[in-house]
N, C-alpha and C. Protein backbone atom coordinates (compact mmCIF):
# COMPACT_ATOMS: atom_id res chain seq x y z
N UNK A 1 -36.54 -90.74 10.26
CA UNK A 1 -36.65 -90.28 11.63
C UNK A 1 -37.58 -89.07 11.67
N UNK A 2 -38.60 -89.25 12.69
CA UNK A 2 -39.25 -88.08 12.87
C UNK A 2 -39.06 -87.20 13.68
N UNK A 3 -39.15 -85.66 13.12
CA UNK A 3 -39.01 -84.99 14.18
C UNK A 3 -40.32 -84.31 15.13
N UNK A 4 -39.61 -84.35 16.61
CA UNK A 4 -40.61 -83.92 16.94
C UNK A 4 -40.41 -83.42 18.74
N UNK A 5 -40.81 -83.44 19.31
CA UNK A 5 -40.75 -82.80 20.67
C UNK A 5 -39.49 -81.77 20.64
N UNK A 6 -39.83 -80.51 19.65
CA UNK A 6 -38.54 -79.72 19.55
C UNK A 6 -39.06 -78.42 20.28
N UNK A 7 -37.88 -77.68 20.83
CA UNK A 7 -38.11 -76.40 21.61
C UNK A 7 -37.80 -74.84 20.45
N UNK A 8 -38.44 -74.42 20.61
CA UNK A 8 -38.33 -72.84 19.62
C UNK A 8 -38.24 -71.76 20.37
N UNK A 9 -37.27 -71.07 20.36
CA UNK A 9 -37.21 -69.71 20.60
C UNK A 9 -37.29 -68.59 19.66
N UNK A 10 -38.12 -67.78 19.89
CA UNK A 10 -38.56 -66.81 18.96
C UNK A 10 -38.49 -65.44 19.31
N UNK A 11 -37.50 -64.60 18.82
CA UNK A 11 -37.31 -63.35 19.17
C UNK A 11 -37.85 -61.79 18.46
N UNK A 12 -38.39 -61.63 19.51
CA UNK A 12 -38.99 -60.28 18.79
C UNK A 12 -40.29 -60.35 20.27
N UNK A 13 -41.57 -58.93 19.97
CA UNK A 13 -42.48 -58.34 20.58
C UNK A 13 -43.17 -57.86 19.67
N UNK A 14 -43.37 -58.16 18.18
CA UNK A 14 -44.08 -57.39 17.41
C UNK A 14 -45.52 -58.26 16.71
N UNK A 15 -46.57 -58.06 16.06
CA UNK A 15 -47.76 -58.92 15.53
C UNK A 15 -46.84 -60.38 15.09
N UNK A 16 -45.94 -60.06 14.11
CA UNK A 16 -45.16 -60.88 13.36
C UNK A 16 -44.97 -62.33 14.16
N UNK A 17 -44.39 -61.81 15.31
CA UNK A 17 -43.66 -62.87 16.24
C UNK A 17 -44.85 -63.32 17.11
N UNK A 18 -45.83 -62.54 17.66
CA UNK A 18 -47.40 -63.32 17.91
C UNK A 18 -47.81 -64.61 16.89
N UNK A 19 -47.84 -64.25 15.32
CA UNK A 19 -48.05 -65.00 14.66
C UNK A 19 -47.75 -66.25 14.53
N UNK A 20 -46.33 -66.04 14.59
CA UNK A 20 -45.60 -67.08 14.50
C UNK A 20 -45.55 -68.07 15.88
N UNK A 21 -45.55 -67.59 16.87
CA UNK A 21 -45.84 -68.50 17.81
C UNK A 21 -47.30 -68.71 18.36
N UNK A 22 -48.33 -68.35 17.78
CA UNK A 22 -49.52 -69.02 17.49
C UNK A 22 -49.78 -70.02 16.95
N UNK A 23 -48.86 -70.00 15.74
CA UNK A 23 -49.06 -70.97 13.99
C UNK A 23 -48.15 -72.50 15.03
N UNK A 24 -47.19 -71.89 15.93
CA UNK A 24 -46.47 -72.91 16.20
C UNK A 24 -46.84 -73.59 17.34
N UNK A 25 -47.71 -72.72 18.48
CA UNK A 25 -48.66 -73.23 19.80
C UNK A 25 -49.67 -73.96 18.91
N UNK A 26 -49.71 -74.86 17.79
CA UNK A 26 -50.78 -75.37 17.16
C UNK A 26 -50.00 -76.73 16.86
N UNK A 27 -48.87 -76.78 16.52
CA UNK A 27 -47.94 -77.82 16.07
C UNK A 27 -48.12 -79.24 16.73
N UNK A 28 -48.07 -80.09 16.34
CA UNK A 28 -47.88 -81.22 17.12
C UNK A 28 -46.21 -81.74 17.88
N UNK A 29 -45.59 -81.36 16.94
CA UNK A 29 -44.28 -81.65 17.06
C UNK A 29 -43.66 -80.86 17.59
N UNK A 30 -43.59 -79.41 18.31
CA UNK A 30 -43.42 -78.73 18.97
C UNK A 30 -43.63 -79.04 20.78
N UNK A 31 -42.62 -79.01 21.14
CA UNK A 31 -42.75 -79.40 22.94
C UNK A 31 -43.00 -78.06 23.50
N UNK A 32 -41.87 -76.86 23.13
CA UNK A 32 -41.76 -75.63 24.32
C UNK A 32 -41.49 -74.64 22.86
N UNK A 33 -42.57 -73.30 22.96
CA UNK A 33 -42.68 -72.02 22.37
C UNK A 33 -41.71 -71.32 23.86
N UNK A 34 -40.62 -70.33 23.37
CA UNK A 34 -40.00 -69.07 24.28
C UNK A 34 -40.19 -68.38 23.37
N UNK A 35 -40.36 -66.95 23.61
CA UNK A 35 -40.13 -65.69 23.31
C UNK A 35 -40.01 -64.52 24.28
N UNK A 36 -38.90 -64.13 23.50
CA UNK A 36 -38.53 -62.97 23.66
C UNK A 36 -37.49 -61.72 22.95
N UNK A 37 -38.22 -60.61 23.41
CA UNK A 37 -39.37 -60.10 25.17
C UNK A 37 -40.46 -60.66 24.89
N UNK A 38 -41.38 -60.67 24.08
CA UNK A 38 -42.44 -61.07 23.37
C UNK A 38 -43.23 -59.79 24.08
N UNK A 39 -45.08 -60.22 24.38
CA UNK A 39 -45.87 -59.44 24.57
C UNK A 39 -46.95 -60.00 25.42
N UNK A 40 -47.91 -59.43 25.50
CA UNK A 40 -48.92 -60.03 26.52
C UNK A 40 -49.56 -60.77 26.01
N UNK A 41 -49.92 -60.65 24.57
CA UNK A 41 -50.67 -61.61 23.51
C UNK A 41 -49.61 -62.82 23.10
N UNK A 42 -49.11 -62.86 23.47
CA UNK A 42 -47.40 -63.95 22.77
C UNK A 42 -47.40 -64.50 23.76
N UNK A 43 -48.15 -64.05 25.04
CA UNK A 43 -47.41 -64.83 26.30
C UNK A 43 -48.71 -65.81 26.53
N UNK A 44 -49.64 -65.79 25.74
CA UNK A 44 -51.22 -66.77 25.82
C UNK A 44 -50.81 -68.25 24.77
N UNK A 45 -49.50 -68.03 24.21
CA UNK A 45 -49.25 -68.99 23.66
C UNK A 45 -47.87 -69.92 23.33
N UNK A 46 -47.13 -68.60 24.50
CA UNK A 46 -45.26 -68.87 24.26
C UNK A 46 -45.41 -68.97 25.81
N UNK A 47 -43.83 -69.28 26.00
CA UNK A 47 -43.47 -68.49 27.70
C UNK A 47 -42.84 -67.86 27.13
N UNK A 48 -42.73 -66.34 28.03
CA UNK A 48 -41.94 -65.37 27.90
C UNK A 48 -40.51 -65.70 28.59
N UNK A 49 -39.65 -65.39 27.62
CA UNK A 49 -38.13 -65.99 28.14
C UNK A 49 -37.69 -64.35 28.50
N UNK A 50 -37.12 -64.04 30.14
CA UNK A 50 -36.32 -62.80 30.09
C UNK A 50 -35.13 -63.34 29.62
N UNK A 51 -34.50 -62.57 28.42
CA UNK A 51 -33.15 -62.33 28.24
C UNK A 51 -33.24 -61.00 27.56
N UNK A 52 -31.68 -60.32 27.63
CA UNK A 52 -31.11 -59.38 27.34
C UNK A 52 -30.78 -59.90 25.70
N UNK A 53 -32.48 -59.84 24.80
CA UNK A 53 -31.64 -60.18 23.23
C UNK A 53 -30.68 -59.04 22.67
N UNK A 54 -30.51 -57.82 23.02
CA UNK A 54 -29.27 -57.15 22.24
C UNK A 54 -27.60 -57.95 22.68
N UNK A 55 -27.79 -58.88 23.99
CA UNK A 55 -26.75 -59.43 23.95
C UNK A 55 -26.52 -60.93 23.67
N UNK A 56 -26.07 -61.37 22.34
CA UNK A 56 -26.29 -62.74 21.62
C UNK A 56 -25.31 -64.04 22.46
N UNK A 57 -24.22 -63.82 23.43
CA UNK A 57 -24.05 -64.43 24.43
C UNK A 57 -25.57 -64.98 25.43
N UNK A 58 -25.83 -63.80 25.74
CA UNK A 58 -27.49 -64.22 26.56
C UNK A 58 -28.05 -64.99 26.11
N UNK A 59 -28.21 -65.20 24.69
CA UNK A 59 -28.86 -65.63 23.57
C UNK A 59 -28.41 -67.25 23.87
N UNK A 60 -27.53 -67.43 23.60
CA UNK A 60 -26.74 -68.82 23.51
C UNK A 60 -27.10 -69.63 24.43
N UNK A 61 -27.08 -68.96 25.79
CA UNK A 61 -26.74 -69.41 27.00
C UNK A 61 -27.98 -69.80 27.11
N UNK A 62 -28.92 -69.18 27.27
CA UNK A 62 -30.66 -69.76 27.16
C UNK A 62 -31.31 -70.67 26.26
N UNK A 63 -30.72 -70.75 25.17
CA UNK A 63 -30.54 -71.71 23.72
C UNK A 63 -30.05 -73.27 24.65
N UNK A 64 -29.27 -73.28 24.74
CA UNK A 64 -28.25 -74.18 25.58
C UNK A 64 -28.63 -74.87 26.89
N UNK A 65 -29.58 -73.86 27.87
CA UNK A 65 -30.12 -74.19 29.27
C UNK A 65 -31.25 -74.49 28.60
N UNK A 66 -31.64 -74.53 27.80
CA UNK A 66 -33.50 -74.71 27.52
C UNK A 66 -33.13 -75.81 26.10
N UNK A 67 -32.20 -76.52 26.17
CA UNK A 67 -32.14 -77.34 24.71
C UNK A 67 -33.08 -76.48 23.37
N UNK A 68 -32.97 -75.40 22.98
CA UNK A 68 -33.70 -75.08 21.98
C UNK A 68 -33.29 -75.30 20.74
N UNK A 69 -34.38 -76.23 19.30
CA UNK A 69 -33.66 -76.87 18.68
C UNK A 69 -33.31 -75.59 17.27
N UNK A 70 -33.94 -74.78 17.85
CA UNK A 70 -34.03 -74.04 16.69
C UNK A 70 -34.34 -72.46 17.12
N UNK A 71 -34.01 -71.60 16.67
CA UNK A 71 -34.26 -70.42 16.78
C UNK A 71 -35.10 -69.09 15.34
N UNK A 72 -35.87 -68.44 15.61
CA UNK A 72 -36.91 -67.90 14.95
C UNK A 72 -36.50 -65.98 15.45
N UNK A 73 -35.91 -65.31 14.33
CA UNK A 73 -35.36 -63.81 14.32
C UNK A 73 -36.53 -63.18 14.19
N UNK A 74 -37.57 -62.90 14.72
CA UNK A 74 -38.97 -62.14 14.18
C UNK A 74 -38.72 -61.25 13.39
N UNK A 75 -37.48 -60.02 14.10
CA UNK A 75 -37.74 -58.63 13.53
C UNK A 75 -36.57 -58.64 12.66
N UNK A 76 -36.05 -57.93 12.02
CA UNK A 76 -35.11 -57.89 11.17
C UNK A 76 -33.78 -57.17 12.00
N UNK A 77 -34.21 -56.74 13.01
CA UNK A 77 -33.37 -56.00 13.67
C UNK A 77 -32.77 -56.62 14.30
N UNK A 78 -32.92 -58.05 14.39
CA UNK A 78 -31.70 -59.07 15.42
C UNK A 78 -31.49 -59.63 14.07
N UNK A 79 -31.71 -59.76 12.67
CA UNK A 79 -30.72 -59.91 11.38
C UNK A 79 -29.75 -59.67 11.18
N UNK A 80 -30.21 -58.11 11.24
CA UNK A 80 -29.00 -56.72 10.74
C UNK A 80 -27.82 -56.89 11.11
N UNK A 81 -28.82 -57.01 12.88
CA UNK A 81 -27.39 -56.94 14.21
C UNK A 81 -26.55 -58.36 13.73
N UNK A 82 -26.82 -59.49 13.08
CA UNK A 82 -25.87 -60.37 12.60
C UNK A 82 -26.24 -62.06 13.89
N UNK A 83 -27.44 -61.93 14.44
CA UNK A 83 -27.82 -62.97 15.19
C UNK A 83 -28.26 -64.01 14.34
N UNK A 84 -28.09 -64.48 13.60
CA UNK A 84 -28.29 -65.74 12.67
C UNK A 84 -26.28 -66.34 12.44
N UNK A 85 -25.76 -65.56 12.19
CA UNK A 85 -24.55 -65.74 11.89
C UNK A 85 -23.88 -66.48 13.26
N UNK A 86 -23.73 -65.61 14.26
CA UNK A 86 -23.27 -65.88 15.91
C UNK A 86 -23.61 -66.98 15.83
N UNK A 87 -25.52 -67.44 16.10
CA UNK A 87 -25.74 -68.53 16.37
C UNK A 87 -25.72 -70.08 15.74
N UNK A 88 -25.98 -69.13 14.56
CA UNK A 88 -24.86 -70.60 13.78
C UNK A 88 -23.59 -71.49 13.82
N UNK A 89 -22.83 -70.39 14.18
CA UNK A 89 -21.39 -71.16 14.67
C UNK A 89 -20.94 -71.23 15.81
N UNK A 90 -22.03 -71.03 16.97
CA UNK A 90 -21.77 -71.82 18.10
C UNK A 90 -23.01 -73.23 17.87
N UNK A 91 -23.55 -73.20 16.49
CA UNK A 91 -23.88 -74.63 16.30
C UNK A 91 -25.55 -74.95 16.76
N UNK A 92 -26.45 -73.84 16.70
CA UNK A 92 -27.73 -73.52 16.71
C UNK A 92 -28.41 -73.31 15.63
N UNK A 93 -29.17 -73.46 15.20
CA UNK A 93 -29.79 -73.61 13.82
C UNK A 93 -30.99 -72.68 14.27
N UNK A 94 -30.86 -71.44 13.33
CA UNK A 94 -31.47 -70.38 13.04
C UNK A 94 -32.44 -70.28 11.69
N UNK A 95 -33.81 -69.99 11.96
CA UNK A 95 -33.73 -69.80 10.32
C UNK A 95 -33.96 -68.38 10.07
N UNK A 96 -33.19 -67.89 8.92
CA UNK A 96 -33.15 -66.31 8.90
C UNK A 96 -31.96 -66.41 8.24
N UNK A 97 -31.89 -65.36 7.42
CA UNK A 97 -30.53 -64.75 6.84
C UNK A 97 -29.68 -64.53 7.67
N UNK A 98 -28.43 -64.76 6.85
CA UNK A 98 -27.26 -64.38 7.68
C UNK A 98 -27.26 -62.66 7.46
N UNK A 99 -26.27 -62.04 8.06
CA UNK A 99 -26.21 -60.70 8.34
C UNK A 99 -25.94 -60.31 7.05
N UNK A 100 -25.24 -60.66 5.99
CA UNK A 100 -25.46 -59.71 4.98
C UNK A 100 -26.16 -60.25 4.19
N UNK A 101 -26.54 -61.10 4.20
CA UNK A 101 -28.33 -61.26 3.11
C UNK A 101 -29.28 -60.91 3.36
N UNK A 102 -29.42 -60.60 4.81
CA UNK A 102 -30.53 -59.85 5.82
C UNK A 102 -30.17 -58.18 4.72
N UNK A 103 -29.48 -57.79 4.48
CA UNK A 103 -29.25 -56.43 3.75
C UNK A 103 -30.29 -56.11 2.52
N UNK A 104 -30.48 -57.42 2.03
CA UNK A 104 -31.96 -56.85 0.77
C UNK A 104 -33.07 -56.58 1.48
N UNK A 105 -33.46 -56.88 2.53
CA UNK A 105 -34.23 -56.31 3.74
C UNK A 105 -33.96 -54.65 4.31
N UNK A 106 -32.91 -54.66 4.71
CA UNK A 106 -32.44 -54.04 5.73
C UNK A 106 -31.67 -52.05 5.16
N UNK A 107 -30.86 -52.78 3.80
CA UNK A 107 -30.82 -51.81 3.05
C UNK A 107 -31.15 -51.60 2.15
N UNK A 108 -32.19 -50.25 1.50
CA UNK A 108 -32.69 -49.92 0.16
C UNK A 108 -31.76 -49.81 -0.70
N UNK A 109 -29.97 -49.22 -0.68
CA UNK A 109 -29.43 -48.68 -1.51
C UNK A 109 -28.48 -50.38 -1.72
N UNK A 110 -28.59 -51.28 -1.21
CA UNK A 110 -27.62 -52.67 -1.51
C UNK A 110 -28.64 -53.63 -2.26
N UNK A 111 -29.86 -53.57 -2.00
CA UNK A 111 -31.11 -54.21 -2.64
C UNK A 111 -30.90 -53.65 -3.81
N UNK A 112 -31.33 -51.93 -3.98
CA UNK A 112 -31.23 -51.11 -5.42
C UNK A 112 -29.92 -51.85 -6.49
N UNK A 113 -28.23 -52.07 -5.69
CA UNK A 113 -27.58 -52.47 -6.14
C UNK A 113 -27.09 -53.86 -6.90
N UNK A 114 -28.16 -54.27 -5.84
CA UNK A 114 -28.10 -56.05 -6.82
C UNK A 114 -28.58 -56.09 -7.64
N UNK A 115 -30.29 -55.41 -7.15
CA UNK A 115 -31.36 -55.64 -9.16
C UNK A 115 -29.93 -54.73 -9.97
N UNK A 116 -29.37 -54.15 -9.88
CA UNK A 116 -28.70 -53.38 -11.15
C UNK A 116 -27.54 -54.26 -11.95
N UNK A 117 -27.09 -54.52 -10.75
CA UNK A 117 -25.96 -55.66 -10.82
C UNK A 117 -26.52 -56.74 -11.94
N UNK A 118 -27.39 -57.21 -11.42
CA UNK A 118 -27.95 -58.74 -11.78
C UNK A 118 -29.20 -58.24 -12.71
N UNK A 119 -29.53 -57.21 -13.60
CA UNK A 119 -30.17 -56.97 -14.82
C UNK A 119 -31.75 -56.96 -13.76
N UNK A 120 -31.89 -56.99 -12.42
CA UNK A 120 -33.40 -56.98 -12.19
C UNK A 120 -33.76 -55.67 -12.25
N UNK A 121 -34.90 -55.68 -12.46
CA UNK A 121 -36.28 -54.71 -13.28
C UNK A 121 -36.16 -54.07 -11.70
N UNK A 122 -36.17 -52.52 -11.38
CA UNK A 122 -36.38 -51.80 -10.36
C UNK A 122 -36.77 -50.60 -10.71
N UNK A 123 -37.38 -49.59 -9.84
CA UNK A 123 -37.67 -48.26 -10.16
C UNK A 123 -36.64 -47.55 -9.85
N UNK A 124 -36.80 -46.25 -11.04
CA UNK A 124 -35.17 -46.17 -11.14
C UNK A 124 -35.47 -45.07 -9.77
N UNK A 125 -33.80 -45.15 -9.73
CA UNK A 125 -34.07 -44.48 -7.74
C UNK A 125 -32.32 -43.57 -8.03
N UNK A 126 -31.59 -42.68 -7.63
CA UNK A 126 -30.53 -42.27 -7.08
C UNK A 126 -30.19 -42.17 -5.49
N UNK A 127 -29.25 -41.68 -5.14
CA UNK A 127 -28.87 -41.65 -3.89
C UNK A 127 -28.34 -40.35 -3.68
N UNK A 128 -29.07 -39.99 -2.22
CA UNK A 128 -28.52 -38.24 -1.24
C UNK A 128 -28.39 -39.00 -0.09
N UNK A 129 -27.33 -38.18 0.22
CA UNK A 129 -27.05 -38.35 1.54
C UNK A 129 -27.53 -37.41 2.58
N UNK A 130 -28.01 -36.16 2.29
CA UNK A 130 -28.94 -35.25 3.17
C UNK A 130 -29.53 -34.95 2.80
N UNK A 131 -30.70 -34.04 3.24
CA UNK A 131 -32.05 -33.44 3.22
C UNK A 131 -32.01 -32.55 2.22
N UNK A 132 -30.61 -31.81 2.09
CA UNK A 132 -30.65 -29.91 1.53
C UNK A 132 -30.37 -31.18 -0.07
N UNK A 133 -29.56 -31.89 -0.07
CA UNK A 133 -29.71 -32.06 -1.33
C UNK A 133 -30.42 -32.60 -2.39
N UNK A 134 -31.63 -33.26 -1.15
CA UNK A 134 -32.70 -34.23 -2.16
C UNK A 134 -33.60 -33.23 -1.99
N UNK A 135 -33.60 -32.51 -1.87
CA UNK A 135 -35.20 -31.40 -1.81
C UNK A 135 -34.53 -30.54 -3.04
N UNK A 136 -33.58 -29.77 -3.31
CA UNK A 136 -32.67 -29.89 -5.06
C UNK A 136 -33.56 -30.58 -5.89
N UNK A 137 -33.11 -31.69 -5.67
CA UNK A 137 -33.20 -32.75 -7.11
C UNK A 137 -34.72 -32.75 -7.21
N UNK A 138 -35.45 -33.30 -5.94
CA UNK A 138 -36.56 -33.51 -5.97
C UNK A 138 -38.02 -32.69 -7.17
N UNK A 139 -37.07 -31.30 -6.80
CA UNK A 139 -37.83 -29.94 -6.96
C UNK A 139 -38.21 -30.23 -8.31
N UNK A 140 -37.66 -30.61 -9.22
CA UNK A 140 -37.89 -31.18 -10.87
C UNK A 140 -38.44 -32.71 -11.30
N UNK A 141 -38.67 -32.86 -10.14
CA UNK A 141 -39.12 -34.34 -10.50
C UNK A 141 -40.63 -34.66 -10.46
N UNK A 142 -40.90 -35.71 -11.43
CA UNK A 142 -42.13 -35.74 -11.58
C UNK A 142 -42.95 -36.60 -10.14
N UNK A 143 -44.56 -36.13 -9.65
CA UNK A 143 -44.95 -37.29 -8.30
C UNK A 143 -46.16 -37.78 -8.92
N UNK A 144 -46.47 -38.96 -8.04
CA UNK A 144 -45.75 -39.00 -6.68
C UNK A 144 -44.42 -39.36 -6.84
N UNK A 145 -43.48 -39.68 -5.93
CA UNK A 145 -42.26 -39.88 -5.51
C UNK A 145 -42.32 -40.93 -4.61
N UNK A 146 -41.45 -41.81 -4.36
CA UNK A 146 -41.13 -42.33 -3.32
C UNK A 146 -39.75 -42.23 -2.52
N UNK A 147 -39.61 -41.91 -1.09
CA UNK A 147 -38.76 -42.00 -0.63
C UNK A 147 -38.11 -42.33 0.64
N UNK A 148 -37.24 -43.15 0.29
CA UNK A 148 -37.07 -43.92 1.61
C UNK A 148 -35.44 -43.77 2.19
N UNK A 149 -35.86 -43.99 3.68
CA UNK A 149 -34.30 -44.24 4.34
C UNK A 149 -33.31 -45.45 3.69
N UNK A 150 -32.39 -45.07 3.89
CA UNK A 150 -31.60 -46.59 4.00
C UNK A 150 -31.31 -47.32 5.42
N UNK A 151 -32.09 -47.88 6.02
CA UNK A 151 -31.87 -48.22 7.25
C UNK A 151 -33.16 -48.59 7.51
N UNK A 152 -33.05 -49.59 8.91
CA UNK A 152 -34.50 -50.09 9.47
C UNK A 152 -34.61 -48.97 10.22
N UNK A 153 -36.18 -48.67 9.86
CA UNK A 153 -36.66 -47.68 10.12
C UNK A 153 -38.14 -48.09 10.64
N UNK A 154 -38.37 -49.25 11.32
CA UNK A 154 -39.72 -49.92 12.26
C UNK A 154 -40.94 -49.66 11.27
N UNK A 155 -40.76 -49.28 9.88
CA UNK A 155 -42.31 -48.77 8.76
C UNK A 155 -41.92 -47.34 8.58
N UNK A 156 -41.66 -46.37 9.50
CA UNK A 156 -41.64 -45.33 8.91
C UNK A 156 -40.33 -44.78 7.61
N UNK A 157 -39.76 -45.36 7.30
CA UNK A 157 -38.30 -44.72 6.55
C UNK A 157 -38.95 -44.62 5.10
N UNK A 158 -39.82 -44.43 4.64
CA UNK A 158 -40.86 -44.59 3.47
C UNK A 158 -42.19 -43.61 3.44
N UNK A 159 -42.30 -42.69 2.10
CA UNK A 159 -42.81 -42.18 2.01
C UNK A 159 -43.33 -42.22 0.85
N UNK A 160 -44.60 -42.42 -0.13
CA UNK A 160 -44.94 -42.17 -1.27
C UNK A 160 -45.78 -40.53 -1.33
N UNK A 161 -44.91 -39.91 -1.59
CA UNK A 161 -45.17 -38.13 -1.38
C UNK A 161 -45.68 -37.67 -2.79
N UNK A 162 -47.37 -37.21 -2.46
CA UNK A 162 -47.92 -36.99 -3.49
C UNK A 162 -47.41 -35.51 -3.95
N UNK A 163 -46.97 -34.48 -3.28
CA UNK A 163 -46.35 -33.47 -3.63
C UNK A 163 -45.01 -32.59 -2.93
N UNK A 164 -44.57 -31.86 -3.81
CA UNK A 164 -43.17 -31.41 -3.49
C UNK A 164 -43.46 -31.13 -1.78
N UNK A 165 -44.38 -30.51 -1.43
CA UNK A 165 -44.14 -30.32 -0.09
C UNK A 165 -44.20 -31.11 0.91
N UNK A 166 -45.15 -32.11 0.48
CA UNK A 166 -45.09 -33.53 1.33
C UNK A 166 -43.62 -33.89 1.30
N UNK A 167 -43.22 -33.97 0.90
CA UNK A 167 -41.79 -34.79 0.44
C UNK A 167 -40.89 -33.57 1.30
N UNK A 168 -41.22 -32.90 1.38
CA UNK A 168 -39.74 -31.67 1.65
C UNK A 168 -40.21 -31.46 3.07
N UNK A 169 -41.51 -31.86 3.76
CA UNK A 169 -41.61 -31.92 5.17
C UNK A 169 -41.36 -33.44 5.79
N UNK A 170 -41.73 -34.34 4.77
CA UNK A 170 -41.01 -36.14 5.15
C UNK A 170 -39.58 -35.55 5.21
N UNK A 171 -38.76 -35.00 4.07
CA UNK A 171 -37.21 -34.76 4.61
C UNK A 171 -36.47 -34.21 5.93
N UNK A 172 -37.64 -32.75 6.21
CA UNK A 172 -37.36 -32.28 7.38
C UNK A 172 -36.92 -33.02 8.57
């Protein structure tokens, strides 16, 4: 059986989610591109669907009124929030990690914990929980450095700080 005249909803407003519903406004087997919010460039090749995506009810309900056969998480930030999981078991087929596999993404210090766990090769890294105490440790350490949030942080939670003071004004 072939598939084909299927509907996609794709969530997000970022290049990523342009991409992706470009690659897919090309498809043959594709009937209907939604996104959302999407963007003005997303909207030359999707329709823009209004819904309220922080609320995954909204989500469903538009899934459901628009037969969509499948759903597309652009940003990682409807991961985190656990929108692959929801929509799975009201029986929507997502592709994307569920909410805690979305975490080797999402968190540096649970990623750090698996390579350790599971013998993978990582740079060795510790953990602070505030500013006053990694600018301490830092002070003896050889750079550059890298240092990052634990949390989605949209690109910025990452710093490769060529010197102590770079690094101690990234902490600020």
């Amino acid at each position: 059986q072939k598939i084909r005249n299927i509907n996609i909803l794709v969530l997000g407003s970022g290049g990523r989610e342009h991409s992706i519903c470009e690659r897919l406004h090309k498809s043959r087997i594709v009937r209907k591109i939604f996104c959302s919010p999407g963007n003005a460039g997303i909207e030359q090749v999707a329709k823009l669907a209004k819904i309220d995506t922080s609320n995954f009810n909204y989500i469903l309900k538009f899934c459901i009124k628009n037969k969509i056969n499948f759903v597309i998480p652009g940003s990682e930030e409807y991961l985190e929030k656990g929108v692959s999981d929801f929509l799975h078991l009201e029986g929507i087929a997502v592709i994307g990690p569920s909410k805690y596999a979305s975490l080797l993404e999402t968190s540096k210090y649970f990623t750090k914990k698996v390579c350790h766990i599971s013998g993978i090769k990582t740079a060795k890294w510790f953990v602070c929980d505030n500013a006053k105490k990694t600018k301490m440790i830092i002070k003896d350490r050889k750079f550059p450095l890298v240092i990052k949030m634990d949390s989605l942080a949209a690109g910025k939670g990452v710093l490769v700080a060529k010197t102590l003071i770079e690094a101690n004004k990234f902490l600020d």
